[in-house]
Protein backbone atom coordinates (compact mmCIF):
# COMPACT_ATOMS: atom_id res chain seq x y z
CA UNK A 1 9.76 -5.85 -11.20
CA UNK A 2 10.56 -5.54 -7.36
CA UNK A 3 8.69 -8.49 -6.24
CA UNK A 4 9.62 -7.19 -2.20
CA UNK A 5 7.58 -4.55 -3.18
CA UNK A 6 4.67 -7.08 -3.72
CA UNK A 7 4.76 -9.46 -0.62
CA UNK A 8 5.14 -5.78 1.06
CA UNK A 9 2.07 -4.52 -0.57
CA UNK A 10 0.36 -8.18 0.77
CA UNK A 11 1.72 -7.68 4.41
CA UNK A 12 0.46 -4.07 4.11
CA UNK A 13 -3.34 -5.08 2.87
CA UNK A 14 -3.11 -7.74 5.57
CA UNK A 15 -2.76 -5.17 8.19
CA UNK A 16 -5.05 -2.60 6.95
CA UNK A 17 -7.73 -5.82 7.08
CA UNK A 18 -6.93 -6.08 10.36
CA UNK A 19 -6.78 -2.52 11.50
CA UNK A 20 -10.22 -1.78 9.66
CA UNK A 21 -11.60 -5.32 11.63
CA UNK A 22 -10.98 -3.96 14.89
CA UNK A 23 -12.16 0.07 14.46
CA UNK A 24 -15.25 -0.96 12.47
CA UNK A 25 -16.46 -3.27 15.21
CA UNK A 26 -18.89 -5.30 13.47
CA UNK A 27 -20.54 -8.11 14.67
CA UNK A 28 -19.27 -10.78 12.38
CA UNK A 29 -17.72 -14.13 13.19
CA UNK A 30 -14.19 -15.06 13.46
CA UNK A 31 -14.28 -16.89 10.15
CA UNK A 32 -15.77 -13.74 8.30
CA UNK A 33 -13.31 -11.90 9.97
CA UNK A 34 -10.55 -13.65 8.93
CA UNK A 35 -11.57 -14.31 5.39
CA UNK A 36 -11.91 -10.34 5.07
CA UNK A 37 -8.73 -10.08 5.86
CA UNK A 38 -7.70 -12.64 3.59
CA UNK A 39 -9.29 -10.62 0.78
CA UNK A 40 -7.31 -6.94 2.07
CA UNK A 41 -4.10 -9.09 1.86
CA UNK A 42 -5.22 -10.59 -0.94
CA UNK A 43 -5.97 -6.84 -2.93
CA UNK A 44 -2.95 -5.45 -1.43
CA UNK A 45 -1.17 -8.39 -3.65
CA UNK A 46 -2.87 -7.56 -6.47
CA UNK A 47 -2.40 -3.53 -5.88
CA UNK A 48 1.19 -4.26 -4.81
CA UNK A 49 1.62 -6.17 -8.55
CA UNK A 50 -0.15 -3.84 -10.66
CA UNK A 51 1.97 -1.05 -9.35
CA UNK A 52 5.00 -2.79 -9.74
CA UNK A 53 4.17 -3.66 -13.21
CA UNK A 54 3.24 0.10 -13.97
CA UNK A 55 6.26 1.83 -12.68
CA UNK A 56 8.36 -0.91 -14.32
CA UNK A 57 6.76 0.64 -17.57
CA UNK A 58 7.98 3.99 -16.68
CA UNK A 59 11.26 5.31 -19.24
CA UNK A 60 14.83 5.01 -17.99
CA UNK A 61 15.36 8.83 -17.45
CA UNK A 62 13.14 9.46 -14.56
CA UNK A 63 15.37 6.97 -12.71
CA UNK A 64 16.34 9.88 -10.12
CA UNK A 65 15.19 8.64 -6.29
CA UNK A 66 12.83 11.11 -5.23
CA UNK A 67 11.14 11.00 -9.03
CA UNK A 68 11.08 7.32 -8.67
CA UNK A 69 9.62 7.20 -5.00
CA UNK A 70 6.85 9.79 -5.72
CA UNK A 71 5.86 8.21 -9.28
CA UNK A 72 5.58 5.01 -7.15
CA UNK A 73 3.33 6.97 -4.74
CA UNK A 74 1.09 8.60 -7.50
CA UNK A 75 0.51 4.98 -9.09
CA UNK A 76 0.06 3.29 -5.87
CA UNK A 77 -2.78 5.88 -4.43
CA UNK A 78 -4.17 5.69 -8.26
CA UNK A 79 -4.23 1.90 -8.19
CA UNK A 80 -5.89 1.72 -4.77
CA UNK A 81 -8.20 4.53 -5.86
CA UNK A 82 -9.42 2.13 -8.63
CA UNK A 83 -10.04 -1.01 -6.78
CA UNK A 84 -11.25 0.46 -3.90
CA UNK A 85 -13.67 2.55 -5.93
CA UNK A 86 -14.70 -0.59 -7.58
CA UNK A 87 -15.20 -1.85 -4.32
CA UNK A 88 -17.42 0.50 -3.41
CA UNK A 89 -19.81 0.52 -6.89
CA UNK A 90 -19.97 -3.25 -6.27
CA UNK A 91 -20.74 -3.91 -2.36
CA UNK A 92 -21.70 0.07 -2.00
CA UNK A 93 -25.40 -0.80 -0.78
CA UNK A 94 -24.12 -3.37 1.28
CA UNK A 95 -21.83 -0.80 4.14
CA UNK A 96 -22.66 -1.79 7.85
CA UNK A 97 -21.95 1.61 8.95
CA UNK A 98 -23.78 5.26 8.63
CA UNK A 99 -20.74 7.09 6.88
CA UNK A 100 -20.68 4.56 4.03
CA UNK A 101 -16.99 3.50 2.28
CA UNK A 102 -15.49 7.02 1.77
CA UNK A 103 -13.87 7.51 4.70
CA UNK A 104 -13.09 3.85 4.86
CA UNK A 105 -11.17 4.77 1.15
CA UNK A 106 -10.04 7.83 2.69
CA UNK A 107 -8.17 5.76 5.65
CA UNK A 108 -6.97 2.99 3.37
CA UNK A 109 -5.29 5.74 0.73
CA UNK A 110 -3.65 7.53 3.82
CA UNK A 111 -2.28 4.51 5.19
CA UNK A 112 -0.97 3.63 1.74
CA UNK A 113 0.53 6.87 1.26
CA UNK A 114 2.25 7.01 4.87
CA UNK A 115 3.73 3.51 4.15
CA UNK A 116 5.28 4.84 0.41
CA UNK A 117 6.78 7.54 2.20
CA UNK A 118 8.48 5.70 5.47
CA UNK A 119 9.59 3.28 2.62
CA UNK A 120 11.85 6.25 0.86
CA UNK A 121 12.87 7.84 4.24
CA UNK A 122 14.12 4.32 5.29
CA UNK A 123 16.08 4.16 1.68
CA UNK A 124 17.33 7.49 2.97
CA UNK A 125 18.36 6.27 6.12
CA UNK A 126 20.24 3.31 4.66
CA UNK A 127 22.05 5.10 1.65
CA UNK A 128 23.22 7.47 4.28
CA UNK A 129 24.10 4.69 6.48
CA UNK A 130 26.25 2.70 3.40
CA UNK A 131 27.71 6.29 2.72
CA UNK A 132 29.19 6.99 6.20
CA UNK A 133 30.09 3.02 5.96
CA UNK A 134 31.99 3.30 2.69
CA UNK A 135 34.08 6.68 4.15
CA UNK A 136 34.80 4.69 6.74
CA UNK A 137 36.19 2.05 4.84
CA UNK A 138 37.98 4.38 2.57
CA UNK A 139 40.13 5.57 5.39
């Protein structure tokens, strides 16, 4: 289990607390505030773990980058799916705002996705980097 992946996945909830604080624009104090962000970092841990955990479980032979990357993807949005649906059955009635959760879901599974995929172009970037390094080298 990549455990980078995890404290990642923590940083990532962190900031998608804190982006969703400041567009919602609620009326809540600074202690509320920061304790909902505590609990987006806090679900991005636990999202960042279980996903870990799953693609851990997957077999050997679909060790192949791009298969790897977009399996990660697929169990990440799934995961977030889950506990953000759960989310919503549990605190549903309780939504400040006249559009409800779903787009609120809908923001929080984009984000997730965009961050999965700058995460394999920048292990792009670097493999290409360490492969122009070790030509170099070579020479």
């Amino acid at each position: 289990m990549n455990l980078t992946n995890v404290v990642r996945s923590l940083f990532l909830g962190l900031g998608i607390g804190m982006l969703l604080q400041f567009s919602i624009g609620t009326e809540a104090s600074l202690f509320d505030r920061a304790l909902t962000v505590l609990a987006s970092g806090a679900l991005g841990l636990v999202i960042g773990f279980v996903t870990e955990w799953l693609t851990s479980l997957l077999p050997l032979r679909l060790a192949r980058t791009r298969t790897y990357f977009a399996l990660n993807n697929a169990i990440a949005l799934a995961v977030t799916l889950v506990v953000m649906g759960g989310l919503v059955l549990v605190f549903g009635e309780h939504a400040d705002s006249t559009w409800g959760w779903w787009p609120v879901v809908g923001v929080v599974l984009a984000i997730v996705c965009v961050a999965n995929i700058a995460e394999y172009l920048l292990y792009r970037r670097t493999q290409s980097r360490l492969r122009a390094l070790q030509s170099e080298l070579g020479e």
